[in-house]
N, C-alpha and C. Protein backbone atom coordinates (compact mmCIF):
# COMPACT_ATOMS: atom_id res chain seq x y z
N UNK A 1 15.06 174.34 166.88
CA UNK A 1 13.81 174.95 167.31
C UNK A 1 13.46 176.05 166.30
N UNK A 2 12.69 175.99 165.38
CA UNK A 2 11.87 177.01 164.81
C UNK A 2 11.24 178.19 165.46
N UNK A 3 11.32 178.88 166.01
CA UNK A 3 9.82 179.81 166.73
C UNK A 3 10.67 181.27 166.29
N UNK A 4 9.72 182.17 166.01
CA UNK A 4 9.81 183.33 165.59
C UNK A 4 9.39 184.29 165.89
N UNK A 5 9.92 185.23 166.04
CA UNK A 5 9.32 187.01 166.27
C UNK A 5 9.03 187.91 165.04
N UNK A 6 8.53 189.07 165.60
CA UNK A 6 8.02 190.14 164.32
C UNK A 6 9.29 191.24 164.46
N UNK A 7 9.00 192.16 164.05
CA UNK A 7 8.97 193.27 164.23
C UNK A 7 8.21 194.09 164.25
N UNK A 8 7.32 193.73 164.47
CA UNK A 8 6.02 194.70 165.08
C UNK A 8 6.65 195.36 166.55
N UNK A 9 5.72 196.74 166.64
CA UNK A 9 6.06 197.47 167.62
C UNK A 9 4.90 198.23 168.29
N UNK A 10 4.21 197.32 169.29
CA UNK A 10 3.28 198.14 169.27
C UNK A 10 3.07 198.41 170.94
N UNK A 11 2.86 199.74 171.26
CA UNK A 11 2.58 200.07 172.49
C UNK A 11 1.48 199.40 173.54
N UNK A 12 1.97 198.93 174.81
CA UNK A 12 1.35 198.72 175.69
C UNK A 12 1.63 198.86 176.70
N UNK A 13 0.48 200.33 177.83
CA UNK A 13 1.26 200.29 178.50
C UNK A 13 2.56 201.35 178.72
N UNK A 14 4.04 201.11 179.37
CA UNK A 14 5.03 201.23 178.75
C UNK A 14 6.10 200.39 178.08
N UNK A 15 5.46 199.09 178.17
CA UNK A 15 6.69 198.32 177.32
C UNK A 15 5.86 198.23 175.61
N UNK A 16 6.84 198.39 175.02
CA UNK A 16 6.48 197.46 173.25
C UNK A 16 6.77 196.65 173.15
N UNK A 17 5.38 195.83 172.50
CA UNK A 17 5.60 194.73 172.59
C UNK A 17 5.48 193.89 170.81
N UNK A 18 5.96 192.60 170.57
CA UNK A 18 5.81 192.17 169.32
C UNK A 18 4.94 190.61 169.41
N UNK A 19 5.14 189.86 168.35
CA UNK A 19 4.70 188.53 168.36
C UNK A 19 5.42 187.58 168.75
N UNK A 20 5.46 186.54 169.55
CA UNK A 20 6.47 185.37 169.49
C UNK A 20 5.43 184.26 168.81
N UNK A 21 5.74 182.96 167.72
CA UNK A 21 5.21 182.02 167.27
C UNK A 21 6.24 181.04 166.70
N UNK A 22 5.74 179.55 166.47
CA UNK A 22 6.74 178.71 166.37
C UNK A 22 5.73 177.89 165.58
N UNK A 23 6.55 176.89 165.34
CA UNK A 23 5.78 175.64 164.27
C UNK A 23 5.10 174.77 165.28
N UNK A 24 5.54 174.88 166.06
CA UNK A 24 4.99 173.72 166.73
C UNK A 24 4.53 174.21 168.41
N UNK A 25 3.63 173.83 169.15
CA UNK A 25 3.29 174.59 170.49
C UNK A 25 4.24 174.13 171.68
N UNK A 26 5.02 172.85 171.19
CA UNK A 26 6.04 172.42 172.08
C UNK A 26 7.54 173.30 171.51
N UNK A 27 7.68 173.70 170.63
CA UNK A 27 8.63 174.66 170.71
C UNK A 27 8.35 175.90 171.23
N UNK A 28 7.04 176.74 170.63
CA UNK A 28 6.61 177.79 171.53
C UNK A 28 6.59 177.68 172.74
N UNK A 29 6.61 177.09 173.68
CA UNK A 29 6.49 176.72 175.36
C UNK A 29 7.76 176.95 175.54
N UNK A 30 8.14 176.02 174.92
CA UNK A 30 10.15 175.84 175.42
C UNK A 30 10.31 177.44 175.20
N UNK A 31 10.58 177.80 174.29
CA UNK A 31 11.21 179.14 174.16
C UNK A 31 10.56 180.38 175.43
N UNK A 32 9.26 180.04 175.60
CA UNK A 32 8.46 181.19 176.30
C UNK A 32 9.37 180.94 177.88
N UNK A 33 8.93 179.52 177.99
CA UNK A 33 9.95 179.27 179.67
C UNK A 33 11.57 179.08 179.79
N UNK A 34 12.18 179.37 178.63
CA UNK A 34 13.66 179.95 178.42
C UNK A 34 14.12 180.82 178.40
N UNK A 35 12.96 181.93 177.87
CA UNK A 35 12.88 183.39 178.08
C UNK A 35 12.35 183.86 179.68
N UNK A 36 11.63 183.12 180.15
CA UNK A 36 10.66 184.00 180.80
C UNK A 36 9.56 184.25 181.30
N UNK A 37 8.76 183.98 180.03
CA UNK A 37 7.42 184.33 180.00
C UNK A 37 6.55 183.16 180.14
N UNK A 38 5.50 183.97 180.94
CA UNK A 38 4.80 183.24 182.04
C UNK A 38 3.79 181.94 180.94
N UNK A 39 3.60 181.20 181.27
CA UNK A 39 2.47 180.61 180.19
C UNK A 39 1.07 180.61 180.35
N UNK A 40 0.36 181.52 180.99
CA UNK A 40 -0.92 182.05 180.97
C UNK A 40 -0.83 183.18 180.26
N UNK A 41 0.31 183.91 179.67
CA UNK A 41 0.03 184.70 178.51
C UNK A 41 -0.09 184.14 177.28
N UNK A 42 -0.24 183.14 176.53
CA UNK A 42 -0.29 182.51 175.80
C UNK A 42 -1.98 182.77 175.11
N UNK A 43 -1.77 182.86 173.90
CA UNK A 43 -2.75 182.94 172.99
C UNK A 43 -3.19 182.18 171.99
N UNK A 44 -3.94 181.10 172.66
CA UNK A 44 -4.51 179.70 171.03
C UNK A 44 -5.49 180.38 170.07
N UNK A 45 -5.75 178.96 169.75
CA UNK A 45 -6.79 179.35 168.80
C UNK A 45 -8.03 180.25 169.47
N UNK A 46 -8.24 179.51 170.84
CA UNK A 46 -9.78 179.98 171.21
C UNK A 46 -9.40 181.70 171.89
N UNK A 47 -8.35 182.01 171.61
CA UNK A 47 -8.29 183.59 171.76
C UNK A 47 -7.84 184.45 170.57
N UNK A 48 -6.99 183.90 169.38
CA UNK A 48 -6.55 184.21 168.22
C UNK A 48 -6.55 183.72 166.77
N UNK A 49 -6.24 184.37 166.39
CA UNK A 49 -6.08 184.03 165.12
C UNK A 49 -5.50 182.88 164.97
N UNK A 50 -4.14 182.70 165.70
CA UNK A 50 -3.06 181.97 165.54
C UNK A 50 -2.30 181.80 167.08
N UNK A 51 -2.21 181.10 167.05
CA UNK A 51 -1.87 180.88 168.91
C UNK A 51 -0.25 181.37 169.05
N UNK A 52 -0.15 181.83 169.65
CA UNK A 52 1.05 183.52 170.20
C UNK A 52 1.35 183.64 171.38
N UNK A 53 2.37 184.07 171.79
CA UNK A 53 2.75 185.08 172.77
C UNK A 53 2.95 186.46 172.29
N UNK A 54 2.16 187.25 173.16
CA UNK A 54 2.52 188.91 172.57
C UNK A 54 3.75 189.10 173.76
N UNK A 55 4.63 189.20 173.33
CA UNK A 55 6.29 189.57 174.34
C UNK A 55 6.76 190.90 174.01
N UNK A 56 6.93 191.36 174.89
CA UNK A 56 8.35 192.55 175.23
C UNK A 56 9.52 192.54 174.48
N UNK A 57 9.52 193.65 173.58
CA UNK A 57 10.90 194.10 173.28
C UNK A 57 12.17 193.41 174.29
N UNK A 58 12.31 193.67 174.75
CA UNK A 58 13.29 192.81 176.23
C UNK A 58 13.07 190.72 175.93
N UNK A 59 11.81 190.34 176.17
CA UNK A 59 11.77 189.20 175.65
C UNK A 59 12.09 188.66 174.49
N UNK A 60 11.97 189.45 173.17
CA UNK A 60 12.17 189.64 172.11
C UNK A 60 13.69 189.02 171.90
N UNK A 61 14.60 190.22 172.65
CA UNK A 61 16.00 190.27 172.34
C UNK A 61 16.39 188.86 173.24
N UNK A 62 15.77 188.24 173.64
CA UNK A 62 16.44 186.95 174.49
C UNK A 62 16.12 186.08 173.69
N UNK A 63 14.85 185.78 173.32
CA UNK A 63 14.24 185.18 171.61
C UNK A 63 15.35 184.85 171.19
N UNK A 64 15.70 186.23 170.72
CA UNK A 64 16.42 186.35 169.19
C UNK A 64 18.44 185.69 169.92
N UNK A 65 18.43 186.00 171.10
CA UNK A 65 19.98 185.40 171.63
C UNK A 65 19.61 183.49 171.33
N UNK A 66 18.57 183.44 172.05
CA UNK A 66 18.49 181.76 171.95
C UNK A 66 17.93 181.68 171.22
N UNK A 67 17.59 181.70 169.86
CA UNK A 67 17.47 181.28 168.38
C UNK A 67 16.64 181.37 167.40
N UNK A 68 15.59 182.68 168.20
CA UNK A 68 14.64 182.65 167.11
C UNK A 68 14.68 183.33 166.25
N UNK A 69 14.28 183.41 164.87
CA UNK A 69 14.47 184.16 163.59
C UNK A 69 13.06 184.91 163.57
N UNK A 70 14.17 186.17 163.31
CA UNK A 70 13.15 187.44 163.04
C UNK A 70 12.37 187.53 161.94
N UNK A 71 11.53 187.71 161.32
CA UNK A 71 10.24 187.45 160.16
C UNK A 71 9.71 188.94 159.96
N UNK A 72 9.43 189.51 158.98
CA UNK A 72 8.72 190.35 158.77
C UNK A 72 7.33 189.94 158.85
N UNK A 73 6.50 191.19 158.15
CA UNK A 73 5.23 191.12 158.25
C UNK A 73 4.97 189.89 156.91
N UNK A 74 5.66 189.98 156.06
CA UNK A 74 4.77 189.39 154.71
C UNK A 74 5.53 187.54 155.08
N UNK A 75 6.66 186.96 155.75
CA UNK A 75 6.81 185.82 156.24
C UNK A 75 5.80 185.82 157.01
N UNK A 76 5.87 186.50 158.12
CA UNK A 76 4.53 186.17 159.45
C UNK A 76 3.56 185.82 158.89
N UNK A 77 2.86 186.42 157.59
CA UNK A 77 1.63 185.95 157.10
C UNK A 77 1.87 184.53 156.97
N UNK A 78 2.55 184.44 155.91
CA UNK A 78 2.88 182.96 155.48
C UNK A 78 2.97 181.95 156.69
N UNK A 79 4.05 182.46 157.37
CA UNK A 79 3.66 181.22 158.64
C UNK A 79 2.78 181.03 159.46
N UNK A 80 1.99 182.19 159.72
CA UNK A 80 0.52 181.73 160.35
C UNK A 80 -0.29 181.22 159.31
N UNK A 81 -0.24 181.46 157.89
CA UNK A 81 -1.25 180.33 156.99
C UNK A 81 -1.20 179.42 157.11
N UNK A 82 0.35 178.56 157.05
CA UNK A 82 1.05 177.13 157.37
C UNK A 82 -0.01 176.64 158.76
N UNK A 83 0.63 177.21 159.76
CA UNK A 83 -0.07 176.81 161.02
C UNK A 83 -1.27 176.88 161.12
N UNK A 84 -2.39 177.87 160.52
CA UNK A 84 -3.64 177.31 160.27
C UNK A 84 -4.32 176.32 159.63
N UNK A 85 -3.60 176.68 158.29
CA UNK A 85 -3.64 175.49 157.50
C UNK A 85 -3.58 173.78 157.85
N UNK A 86 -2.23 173.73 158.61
CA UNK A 86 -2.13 172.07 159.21
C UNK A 86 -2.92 172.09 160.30
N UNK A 87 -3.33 172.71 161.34
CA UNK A 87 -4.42 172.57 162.31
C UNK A 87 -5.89 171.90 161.49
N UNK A 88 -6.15 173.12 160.19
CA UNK A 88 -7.24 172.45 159.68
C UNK A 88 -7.62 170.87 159.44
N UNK A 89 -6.13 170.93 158.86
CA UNK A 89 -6.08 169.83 158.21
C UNK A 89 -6.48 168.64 159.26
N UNK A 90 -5.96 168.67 160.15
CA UNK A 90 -5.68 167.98 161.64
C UNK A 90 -7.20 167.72 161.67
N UNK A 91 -7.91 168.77 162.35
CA UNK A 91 -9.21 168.81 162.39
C UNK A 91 -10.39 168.10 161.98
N UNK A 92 -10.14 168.24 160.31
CA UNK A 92 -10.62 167.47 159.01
C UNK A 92 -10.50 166.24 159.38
N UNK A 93 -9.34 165.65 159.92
CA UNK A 93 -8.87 164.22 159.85
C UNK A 93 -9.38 163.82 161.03
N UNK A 94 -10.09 164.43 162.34
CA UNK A 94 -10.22 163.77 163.43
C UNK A 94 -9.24 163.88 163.95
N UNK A 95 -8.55 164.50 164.16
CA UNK A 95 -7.13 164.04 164.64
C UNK A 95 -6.95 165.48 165.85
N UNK A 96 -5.74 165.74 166.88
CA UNK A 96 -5.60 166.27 167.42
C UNK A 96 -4.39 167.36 166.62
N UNK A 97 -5.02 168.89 166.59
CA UNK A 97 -4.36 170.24 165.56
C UNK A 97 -2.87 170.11 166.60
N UNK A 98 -2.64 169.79 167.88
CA UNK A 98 -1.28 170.02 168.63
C UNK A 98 -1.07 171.45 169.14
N UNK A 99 -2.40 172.17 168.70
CA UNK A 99 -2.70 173.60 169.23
C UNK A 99 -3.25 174.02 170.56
N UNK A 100 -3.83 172.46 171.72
CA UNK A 100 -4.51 172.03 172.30
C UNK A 100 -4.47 173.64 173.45
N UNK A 101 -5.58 174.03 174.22
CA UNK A 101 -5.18 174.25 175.02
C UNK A 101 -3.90 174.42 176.47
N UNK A 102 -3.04 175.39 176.41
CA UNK A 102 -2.38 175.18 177.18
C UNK A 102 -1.73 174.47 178.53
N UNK A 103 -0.92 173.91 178.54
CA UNK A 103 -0.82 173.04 179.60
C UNK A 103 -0.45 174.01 180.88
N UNK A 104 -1.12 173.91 182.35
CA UNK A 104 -0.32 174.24 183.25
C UNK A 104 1.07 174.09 183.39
């Protein structure tokens, strides 16, 4: 499973919170409902840049127990280009980006 966190730290609230993202939206799911987190927090395209979970420090560290790799800011770029990038591409082709709206 690919999916990744930041280290971003940014206040909300009282928890800090960072990015969770993955290559694929079926790994992002898995990880969000392995951790935890609910899947109406979820952020696609039609709310972001790049479709996300913004998670808790606390979620974060369960992430990072079940396998996700931590990324700075200048990877994070890169992997949200990737993932925009092949959505486009998707797009271009008629085809379905796999970014689809969230499933209940």
């Amino acid at each position: 499973m690919t999916v990744y966190v930041d280290d971003m730290a940014a206040p909300y609230g009282r928890m800090i919170m960072c990015h969770m993202l993955a290559d694929t939206r079926e790994e992002l799911f898995a990880m969000a409902d392995r951790i935890g987190v609910a899947r109406k927090w979820y952020q696609g395209f039609e709310k972001a840049s790049c479709p996300h979970f913004d998670i808790a420090k606390s979620k974060r560290a369960l992430a990072i127990k079940a396998g996700a790799r931590v990324v700075g800011r200048t990877e994070l770029g890169m992997i949200i280009g990737c993932i925009k990038c092949a959505a486009l591409e998707a797009k271009r082709a008629g085809l379905p980006h796999g970014w689809e709206a969230c499933p209940a």
